[in-house]
Structure formats: structure tokens, C-alpha cells
Protein backbone atom coordinates (compact mmCIF):
# COMPACT_ATOMS: atom_id res chain seq x y z
CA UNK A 1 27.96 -70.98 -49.90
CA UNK A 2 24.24 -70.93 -48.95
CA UNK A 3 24.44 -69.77 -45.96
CA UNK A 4 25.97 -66.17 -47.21
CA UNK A 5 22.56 -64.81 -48.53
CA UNK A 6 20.98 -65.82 -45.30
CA UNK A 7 23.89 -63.04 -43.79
CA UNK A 8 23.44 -60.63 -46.02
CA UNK A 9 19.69 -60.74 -45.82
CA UNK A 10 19.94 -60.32 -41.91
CA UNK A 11 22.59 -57.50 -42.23
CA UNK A 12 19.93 -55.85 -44.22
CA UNK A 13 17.50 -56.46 -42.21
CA UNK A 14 19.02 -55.19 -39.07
CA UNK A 15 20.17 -51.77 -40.78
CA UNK A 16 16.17 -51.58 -42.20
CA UNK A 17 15.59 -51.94 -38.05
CA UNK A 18 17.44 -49.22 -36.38
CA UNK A 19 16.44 -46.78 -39.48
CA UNK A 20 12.48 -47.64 -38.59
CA UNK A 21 13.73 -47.26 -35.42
CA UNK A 22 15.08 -44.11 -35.47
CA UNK A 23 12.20 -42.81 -37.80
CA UNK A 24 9.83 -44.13 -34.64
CA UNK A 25 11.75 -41.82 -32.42
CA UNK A 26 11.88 -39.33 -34.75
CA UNK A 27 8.06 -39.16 -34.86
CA UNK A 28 7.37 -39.83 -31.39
CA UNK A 29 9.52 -36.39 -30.97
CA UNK A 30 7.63 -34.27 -33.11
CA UNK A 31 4.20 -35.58 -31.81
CA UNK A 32 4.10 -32.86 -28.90
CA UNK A 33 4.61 -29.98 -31.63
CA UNK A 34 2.03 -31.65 -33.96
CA UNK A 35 -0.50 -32.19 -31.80
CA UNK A 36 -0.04 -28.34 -30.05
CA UNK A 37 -0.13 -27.20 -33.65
CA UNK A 38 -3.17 -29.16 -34.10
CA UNK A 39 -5.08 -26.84 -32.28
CA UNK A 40 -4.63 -23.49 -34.23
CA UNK A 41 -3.50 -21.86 -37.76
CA UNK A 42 -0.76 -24.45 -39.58
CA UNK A 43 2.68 -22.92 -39.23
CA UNK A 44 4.47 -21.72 -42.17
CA UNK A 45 7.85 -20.95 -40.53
CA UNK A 46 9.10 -21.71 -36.90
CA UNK A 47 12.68 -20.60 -35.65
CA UNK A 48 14.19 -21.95 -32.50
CA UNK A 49 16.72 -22.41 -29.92
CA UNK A 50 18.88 -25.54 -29.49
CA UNK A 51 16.25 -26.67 -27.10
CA UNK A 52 13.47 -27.75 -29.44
CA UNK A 53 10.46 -26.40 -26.86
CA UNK A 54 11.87 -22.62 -26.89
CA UNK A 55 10.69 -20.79 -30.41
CA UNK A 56 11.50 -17.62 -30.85
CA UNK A 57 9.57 -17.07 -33.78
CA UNK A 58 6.54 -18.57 -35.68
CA UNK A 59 4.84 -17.31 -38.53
CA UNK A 60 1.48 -19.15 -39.73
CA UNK A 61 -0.34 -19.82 -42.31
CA UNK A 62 -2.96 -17.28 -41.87
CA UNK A 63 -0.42 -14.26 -41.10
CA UNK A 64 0.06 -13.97 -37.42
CA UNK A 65 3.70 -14.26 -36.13
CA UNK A 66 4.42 -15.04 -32.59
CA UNK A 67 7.32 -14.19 -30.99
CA UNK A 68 8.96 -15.62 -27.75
CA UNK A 69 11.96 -14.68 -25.78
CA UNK A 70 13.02 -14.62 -22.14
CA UNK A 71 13.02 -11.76 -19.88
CA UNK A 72 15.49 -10.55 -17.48
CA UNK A 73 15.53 -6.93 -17.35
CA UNK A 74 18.80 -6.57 -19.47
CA UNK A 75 20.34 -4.64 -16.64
CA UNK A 76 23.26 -3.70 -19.52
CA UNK A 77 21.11 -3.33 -22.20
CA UNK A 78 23.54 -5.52 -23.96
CA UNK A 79 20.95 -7.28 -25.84
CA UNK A 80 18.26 -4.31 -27.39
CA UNK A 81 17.88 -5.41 -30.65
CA UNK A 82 18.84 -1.77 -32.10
CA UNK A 83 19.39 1.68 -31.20
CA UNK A 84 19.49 5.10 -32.47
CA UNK A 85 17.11 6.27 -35.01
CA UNK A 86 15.28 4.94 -37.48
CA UNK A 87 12.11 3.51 -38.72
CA UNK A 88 12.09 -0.28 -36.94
CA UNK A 89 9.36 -2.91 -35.54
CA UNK A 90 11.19 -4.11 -32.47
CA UNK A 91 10.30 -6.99 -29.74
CA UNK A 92 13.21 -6.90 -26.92
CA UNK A 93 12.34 -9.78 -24.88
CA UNK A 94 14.86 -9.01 -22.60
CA UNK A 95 12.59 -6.23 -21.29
CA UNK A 96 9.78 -7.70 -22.63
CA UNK A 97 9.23 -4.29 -24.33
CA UNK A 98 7.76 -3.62 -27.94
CA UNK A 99 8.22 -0.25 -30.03
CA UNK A 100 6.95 0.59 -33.47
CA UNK A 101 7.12 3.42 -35.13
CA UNK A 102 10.02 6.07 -36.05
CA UNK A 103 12.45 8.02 -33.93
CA UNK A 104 14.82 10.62 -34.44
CA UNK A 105 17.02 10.14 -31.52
CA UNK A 106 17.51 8.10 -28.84
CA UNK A 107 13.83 7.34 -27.35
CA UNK A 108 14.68 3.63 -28.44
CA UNK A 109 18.08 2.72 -26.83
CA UNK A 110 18.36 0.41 -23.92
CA UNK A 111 18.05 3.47 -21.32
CA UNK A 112 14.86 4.65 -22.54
CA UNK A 113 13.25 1.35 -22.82
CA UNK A 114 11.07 1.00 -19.60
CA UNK A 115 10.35 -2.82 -18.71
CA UNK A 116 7.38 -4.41 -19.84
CA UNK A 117 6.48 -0.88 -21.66
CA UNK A 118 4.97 -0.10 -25.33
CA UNK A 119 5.84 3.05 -27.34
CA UNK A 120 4.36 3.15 -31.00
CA UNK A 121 4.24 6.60 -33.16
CA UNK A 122 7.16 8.88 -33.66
CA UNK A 123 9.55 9.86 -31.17
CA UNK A 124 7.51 8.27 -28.46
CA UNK A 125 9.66 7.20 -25.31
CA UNK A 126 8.08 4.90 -22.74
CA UNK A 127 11.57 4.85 -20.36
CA UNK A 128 9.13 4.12 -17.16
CA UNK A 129 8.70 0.59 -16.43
CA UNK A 130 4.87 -0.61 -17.01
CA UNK A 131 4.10 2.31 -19.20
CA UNK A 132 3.05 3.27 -22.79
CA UNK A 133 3.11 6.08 -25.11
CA UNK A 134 1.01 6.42 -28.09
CA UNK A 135 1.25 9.57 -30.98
CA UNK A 136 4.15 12.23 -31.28
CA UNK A 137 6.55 13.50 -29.48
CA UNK A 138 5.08 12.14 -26.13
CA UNK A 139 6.55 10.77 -23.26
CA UNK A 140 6.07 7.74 -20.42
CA UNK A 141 8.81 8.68 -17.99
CA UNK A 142 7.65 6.78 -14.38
CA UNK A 143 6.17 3.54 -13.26
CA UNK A 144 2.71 2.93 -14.50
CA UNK A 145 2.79 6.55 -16.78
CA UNK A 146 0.19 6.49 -19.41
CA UNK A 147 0.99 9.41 -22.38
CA UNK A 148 -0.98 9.69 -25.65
CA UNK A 149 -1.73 12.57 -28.17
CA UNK A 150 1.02 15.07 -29.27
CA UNK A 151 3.56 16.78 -26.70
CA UNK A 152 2.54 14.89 -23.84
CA UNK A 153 4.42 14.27 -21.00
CA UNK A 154 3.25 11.59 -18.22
CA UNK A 155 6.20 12.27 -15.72
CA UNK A 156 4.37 11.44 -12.46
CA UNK A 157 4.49 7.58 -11.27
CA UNK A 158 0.69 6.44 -12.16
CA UNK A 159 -0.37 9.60 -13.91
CA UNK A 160 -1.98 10.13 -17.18
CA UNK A 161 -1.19 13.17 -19.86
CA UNK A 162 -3.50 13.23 -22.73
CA UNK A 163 -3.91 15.42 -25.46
CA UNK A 164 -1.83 18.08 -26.59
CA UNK A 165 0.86 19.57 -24.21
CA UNK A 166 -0.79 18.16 -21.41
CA UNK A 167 1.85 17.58 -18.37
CA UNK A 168 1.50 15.87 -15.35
CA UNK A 169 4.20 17.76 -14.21
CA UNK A 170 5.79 14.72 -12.09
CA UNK A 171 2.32 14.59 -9.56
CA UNK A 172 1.40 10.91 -9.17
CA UNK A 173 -2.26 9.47 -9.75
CA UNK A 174 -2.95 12.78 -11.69
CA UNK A 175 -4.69 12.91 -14.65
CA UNK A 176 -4.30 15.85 -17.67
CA UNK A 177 -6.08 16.33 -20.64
CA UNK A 178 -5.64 19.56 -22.96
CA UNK A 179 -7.21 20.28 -25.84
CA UNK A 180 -5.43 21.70 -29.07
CA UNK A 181 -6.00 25.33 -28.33
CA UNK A 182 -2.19 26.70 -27.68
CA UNK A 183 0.59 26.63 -29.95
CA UNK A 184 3.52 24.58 -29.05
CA UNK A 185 6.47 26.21 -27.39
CA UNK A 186 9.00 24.75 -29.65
CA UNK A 187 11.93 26.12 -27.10
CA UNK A 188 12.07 23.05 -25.25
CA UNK A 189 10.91 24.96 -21.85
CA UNK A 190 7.36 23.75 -22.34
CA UNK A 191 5.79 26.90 -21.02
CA UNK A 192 1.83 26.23 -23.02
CA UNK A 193 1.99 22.67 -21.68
CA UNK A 194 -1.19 22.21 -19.73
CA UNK A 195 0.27 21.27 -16.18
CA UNK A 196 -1.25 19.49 -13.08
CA UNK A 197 -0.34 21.52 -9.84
CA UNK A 198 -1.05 18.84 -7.00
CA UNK A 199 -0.77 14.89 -6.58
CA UNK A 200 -3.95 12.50 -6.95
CA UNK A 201 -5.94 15.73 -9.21
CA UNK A 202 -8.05 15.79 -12.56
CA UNK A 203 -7.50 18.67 -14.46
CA UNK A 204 -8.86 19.42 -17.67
CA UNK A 205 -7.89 22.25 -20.70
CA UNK A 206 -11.30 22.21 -22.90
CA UNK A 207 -11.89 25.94 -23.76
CA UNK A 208 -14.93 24.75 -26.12
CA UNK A 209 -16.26 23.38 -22.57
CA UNK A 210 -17.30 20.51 -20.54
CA UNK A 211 -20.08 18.41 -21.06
CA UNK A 212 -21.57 15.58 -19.11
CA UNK A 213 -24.58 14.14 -20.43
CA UNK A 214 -26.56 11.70 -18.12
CA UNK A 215 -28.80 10.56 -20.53
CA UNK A 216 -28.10 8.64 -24.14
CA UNK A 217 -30.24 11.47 -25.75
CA UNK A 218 -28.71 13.67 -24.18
CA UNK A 219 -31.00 15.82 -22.75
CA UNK A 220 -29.99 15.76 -19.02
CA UNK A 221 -26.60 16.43 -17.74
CA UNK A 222 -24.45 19.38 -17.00
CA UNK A 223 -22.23 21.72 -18.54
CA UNK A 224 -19.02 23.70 -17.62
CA UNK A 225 -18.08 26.51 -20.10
CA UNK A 226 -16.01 29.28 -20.87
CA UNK A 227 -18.73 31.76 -20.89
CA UNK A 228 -18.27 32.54 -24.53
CA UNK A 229 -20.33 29.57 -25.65
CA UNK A 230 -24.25 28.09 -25.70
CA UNK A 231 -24.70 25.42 -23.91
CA UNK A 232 -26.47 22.53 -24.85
CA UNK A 233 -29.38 23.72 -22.66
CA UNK A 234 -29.56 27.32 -24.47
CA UNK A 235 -27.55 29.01 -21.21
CA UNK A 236 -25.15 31.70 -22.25
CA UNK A 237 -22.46 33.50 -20.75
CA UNK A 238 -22.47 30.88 -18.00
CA UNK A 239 -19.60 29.10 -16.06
CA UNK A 240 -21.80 26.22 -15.14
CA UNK A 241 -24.85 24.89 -16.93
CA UNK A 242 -27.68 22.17 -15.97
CA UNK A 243 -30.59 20.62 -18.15
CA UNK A 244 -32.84 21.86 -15.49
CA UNK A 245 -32.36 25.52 -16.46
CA UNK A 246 -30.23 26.21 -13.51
CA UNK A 247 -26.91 27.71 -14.16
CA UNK A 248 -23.66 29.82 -12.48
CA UNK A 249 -23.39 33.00 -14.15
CA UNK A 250 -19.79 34.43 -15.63
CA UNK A 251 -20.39 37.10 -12.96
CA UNK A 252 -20.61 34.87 -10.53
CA UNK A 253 -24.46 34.25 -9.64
CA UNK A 254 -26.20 31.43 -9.36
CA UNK A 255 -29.47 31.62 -11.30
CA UNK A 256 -32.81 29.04 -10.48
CA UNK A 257 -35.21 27.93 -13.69
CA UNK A 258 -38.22 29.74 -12.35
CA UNK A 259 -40.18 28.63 -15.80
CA UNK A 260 -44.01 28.77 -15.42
CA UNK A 261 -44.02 26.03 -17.90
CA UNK A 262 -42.10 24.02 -15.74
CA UNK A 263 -44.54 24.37 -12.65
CA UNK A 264 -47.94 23.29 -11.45
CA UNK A 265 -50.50 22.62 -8.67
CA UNK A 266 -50.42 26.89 -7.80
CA UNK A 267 -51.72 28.06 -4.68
CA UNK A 268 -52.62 31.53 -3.48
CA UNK A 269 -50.29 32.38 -0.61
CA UNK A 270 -52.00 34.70 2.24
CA UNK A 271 -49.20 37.32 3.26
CA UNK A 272 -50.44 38.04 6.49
CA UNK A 273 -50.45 34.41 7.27
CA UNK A 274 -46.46 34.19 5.92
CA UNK A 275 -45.79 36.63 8.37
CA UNK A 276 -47.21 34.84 11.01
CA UNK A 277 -45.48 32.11 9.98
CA UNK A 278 -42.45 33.96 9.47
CA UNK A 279 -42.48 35.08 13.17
CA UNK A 280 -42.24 32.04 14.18
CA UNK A 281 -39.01 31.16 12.36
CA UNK A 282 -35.77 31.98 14.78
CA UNK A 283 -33.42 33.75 12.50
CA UNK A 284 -29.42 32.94 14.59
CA UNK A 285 -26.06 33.87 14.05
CA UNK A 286 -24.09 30.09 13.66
CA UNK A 287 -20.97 28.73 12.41
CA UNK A 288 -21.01 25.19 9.62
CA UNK A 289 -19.05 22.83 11.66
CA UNK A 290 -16.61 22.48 8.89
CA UNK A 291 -15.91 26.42 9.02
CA UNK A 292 -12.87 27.71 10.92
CA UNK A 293 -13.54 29.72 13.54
CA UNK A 294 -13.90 33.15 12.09
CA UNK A 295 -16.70 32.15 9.48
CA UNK A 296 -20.15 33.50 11.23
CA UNK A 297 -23.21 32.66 9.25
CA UNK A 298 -27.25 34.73 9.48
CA UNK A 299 -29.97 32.89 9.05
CA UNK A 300 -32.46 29.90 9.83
CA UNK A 301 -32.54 26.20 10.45
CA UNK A 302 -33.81 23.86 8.38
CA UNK A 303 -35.66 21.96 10.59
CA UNK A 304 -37.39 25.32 12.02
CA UNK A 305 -38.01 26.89 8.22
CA UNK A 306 -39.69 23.22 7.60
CA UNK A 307 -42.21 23.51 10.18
CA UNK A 308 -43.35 26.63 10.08
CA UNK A 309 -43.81 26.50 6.09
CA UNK A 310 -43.63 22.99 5.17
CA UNK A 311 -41.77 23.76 1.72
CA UNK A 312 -39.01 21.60 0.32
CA UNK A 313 -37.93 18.28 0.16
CA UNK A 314 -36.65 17.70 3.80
CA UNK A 315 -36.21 18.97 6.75
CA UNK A 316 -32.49 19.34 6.55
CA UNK A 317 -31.94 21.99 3.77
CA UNK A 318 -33.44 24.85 2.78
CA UNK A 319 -33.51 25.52 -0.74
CA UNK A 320 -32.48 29.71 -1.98
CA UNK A 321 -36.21 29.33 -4.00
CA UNK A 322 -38.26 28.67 -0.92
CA UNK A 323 -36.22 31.66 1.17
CA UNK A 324 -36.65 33.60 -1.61
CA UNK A 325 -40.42 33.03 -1.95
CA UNK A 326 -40.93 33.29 2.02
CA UNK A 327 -39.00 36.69 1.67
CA UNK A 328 -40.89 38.27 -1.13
CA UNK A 329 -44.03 37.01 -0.14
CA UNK A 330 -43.11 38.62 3.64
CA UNK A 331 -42.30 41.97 1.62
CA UNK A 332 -45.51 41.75 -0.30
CA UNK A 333 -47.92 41.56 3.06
CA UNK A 334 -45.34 44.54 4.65
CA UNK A 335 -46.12 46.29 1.47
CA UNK A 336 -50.01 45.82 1.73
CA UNK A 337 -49.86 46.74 5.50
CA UNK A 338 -48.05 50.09 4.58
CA UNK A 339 -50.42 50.56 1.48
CA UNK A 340 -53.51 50.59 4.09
CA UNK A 341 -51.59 52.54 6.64
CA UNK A 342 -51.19 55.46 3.85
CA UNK A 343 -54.82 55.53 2.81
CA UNK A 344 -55.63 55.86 6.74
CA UNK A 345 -53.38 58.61 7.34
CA UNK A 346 -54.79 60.31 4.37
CA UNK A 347 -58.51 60.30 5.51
CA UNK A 348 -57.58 61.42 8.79
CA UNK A 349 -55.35 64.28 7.08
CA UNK A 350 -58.04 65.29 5.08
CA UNK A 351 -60.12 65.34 8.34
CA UNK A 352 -58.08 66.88 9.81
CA UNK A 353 -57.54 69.74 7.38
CA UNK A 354 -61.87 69.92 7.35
CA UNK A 355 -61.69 70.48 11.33
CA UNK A 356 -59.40 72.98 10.96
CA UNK A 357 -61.15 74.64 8.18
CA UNK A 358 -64.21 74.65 10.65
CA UNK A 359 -61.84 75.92 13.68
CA UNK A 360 -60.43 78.84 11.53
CA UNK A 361 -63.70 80.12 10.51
CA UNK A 362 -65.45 79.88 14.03
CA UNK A 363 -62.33 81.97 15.47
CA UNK A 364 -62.69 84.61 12.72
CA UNK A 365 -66.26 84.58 13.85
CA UNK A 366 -65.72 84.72 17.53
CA UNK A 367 -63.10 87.12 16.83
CA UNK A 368 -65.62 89.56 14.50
CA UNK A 369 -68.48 89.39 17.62
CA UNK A 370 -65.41 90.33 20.08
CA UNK A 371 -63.91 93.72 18.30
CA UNK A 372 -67.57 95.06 16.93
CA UNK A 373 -69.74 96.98 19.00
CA UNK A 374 -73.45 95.32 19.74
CA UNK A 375 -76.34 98.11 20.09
CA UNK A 376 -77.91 98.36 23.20
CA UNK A 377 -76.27 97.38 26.40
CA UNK A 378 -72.61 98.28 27.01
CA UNK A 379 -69.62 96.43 24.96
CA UNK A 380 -68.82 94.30 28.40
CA UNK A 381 -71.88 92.31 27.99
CA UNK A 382 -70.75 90.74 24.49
CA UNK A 383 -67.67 89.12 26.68
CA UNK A 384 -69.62 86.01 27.81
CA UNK A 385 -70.41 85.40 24.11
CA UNK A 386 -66.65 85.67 23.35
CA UNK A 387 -65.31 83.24 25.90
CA UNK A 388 -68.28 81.10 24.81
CA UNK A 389 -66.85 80.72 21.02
CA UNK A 390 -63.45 80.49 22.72
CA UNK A 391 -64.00 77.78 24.57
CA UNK A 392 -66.06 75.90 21.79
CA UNK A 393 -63.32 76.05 19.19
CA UNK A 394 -60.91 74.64 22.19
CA UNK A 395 -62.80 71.99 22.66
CA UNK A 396 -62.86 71.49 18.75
CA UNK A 397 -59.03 71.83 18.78
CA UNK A 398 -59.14 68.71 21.47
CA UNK A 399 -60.98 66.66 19.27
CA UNK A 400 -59.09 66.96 16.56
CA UNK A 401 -55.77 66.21 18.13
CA UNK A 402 -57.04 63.34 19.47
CA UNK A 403 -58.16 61.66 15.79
CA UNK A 404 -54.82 62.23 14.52
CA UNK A 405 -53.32 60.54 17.72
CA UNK A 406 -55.54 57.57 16.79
């Protein structure tokens, strides 16, 4: 009879055993998940697979939600979460894709859903694997495609369409941005899209123009513009525009700053001696060795323009200021040459014309003493007188033809 507590007791003692036991391995089995979760944000909800390690979905404490899954390309697309259209948040791990946004067709189902790819916005389709599309109406359609703005359509693998209707028209590693300056062509053919026409190319739809600015204060860079804007440097009606004052004219002529404020250290420049220089330049028909065969070019080398001027910053170019300075300065010493030539002709002319003067009257004179009888002796003894003044004014007439030949 005593001995039946003493059972009892152990029975209960026993069952209070394998419950501490199992509450042991109960704890020992949550440790890992405890002591992972003891490193970040306490967890507010946590859903899982059979296999305790595999969440699929966690939402903490603070707001963030993580979400797991395994990927295998869903070669079926048996498994994306939804399709069709709609306004959804969607993770398909399967394709370890993500979309957010709205769609009014079918830019969501399984055969639109690129792997690894992001679309967000409305009606965005990312179908090309590794890509993402961002905004409205824009599409991702090959491997590595990058789309973003309204309209835009990154069909080339690697390419990038940005902006409004810009298309990469299926060229790979291009790159297209257009600006917002055509209306849509709502037809479905696309015609104002903004296309690239060759593979590996930038190209670039900014009527309002092109500015690169090389400095943060932006006072040095360069500009490309439609013509019918100011740049940033005060050029107008310009293609191309530099901070230095240089610029490509919309007619197609390129224009140097030639600013006196922008110069110093002047020189006088001796024309006769740029000529001399000059004539020691050899000016050579040539070809650029990167010209077919049936370019010819006109002009000097570098390395001879160099040493006979010394102007420039090397020996290997020749800049169009420096030509044009030899040129005009070349012009300027012709010009003084033919200036000095002119006043010499005219004070031999004038010479001249006095000789002549001189000749005329001693004819009439000789002529007067010929055809008038003297008194005295007979009218043959005036004829030595006559050849006399003939002669003389002959000799006169030599002389003055040979100043004028000098």
C-alpha cells in the first residue's frame, strides 16, 4: 500500500521528463531562427514551407517584407502568380521577376515576363530576360534592354531607349534618347518614334540643343544646337558652339574668337619679311593617308609652316588662324609693293608728259625756222639749223623712252 505513491510519483515524474524534454528540443530548434533574427528588425509575421529554413515571406516589425522563392525559369509559366490586367504588386520567383504597376493587357502574363527582369508603371513590358522598363507604355523586348520614359521601345539586345518615342529600332549596344517634341502616332506604326539607324550608335533628339559643360560653373564646355537658339556662350544661329567663342555656323562655316580682349603680348609683323618667309614655305599637292585615292589636297606642311614662322603650338598642325594671318599679312606687303609701284609710274608719267611737252614745242620751233624765210643769204642755208633741232628733239625722244623703260 506504500509503495503505490512511490509509482505514481515516478509515473509523474517520467511524463514531467520527456515534456522538458521535448520543450529542450523544441528550443534547441528555434535557436538558429532566433539568433539570425537577432541580428535585424523583430519579425512580425513569417510564412513558410514544410521545410522550416525556406520562408517565403516575412514581414517585420519596422515595415519591410522579404520575400523568398526559388527560381527555375517557369518554362510553362504554370506558376505566374496572375495574368491579364489589372492593378497588382507581383514577385514571381519562378522567374525571379517583379512588376508593379497597372496594365491593360497582357504585358504581365508568363510570355511577357523576361527572367530576372523589372517592369513598374503602366503598361510597361520587360519580356527580355535581364531587362527593365520604367514609365508608360514602354517596352524591354531583348536581353539586357533598358526602356524608360513614355513610348519607348528598347528592342535591340543591350540597347537603351529613353525618353519619349525613342526606338532602338532592334540595333544592339545603341543608345536613344528623344525629347518630348513630336506628338505620338497613336496608329500603332510608330512613324515620330525617334529611331537608331546602325548597331553600337548614340543618337540623340534634343531640338532645344546639346550642352556639355566641363566645368561645375559652367562656363566651359560646348554646345550643339538647332540654330534657332542662344547658346550658353551668346553664339546664335550656330550648329556647334564652344566657351572659347569658336563656333560652326548654320551655313556651314567655321568661325575663330578673334576677340582683342582675349589677346596679348602684340607684335608688329614686317610684310616684306612674311614674304620672305613665305617663300620659303613649299606649298604641294598631297593626299591624308586616310583619304581614298581620289581626295587631292593644296597646301603646306606643318613641320615646314613651323619653321619658317614659328607660330602655333607644334610642329604637326597648322592652325586656319596662323594661315590666315600669314596670308593677309602676305597680301598686305603685295599691297604696299603695288602701292609704291603706282606712285613710281606716276612720277615717271608725269615726266614723261613734261618731256613731251618740251619735245612738242621744240618741233613747232624747228618746224617755224624750217618753212620761214631768213633775210640775207639764200633759204638753203637755214637747212643745217633745221636738221640741228631735228636731231636734238631725237635725241630728247631717246631719253625719254628710256625713263619709262626704267
Amino acid at each position: 500500500m506504500h509503495r503505490l505513491p512511490s509509482l505514481i510519483l515516478m509515473d509523474n515524474f517520467s511524463a514531467l521528463l520527456r515534456r522538458a524534454a521535448g520543450l529542450l528540443a523544441l528550443a534547441l530548434a528555434l535557436l538558429p531562427p532566433l539568433a539570425a533574427s537577432a541580428q535585424g528588425p523583430d519579425t512580425l509575421l513569417v510564412v513558410r514551407k514544410r521545410n522550416p529554413s525556406a520562408a517565403r515571406l516575412t514581414v517585420f516589425s519596422t515595415g519591410g517584407l522579404l520575400l523568398g522563392g526559388d527560381y527555375d525559369g517557369d518554362a510553362f509559366g504554370q506558376y505566374v502568380p496572375a495574368e491579364g490586367s489589372g492593378t497588382r504588386l507581383v514577385w514571381y520567383p519562378e522567374k525571379a521577376a517583379f512588376r508593379a504597376g497597372s496594365i491593360n493587357g497582357t504585358q504581365w502574363d508568363a510570355a511577357n515576363i523576361g527572367n530576372y527582369s523589372t517592369a513598374a508603371g503602366y503598361n510597361c513590358r520587360a519580356s527580355g530576360d535581364y531587362t527593365a522598363a520604367f514609365g508608360k507604355d514602354v517596352t524591354a523586348a531583348q536581353i539586357n534592354a533598358f526602356a524608360v520614359g513614355e513610348y519607348s521601345i528598347a528592342s535591340g539586345a543591350a540597347s537603351v531607349a529613353l525618353g519619349y518615342d525613342a526606338h532602338t529600332n532592334a540595333r544592339q549596344g545603341s543608345f536613344v534618347f528623344a525629347d518630348r517634341s513630336v506628338t505620338h502616332d497613336n496608329s500603332g506604326a510608330n512613324n515620330n518614334a525617334f529611331r537608331a539607324g546602325v548597331n553600337h550608335s548614340a543618337n540623340w533628339r534634343v531640338t532645344g540643343g546639346f550642352r556639355v559643360f566641363t566645368s561645375s560653373n559652367l562656363t566651359t564646355g560646348v554646345t550643339f544646337q538647332s540654330g534657332s537658339v542662344t547658346s550658353n556662350w551668346g553664339q546664335s544661329n550656330a550648329v556647334i558652339s564652344t566657351s572659347t567663342g569658336a563656333y560652326l555656323s548654320t551655313g556651314g562655316t567655321w568661325t575663330n574668337t578673334s576677340d582683342r580682349r582675349k589677346k596679348h603680348r602684340f607684335e608688329v609683323v614686317a610684310g616684306e619679311d612674311v614674304l620672305r618667309r613665305l617663300r620659303q614655305v613649299p606649298i604641294t599637292r598631297w593626299s591624308y593617308k586616310a583619304d581614298p585615292a581620289t581626295v587631292r589636297h593644296l597646301g603646306p606642311i606643318a613641320q615646314d609652316f613651323r619653321r619658317a614662322f614659328g607660330l602655333g603650338p607644334d610642329s604637326i598642325s597648322i592652325s586656319t588662324v596662323d594661315a590666315d594671318g600669314v596670308a593677309l599679312a602676305g597680301v598686305q606687303a603685295l599691297d604696299a609693293r603695288t602701292t609704291a609701284q603706282a606712285r613710281q609710274l606716276a612720277a615717271l608719267q608725269a615726266e614723261n608728259a613734261a618731256l613731251k611737252t618740251r619735245l612738242d614745242a621744240l618741233e613747232r620751233r624747228a618746224l617755224a625756222a624750217a618753212t620761214v624765210p631768213a633775210p640775207g643769204p639764200s633759204a638753203t642755208a637755214g637747212l643745217p639749223l633745221a636738221a640741228a633741232v631735228l636731231l636734238a628733239g631725237g635725241g630728247l625722244g631717246m631719253l625719254l623712252r628710256r625713263r619709262v623703260n626704267e
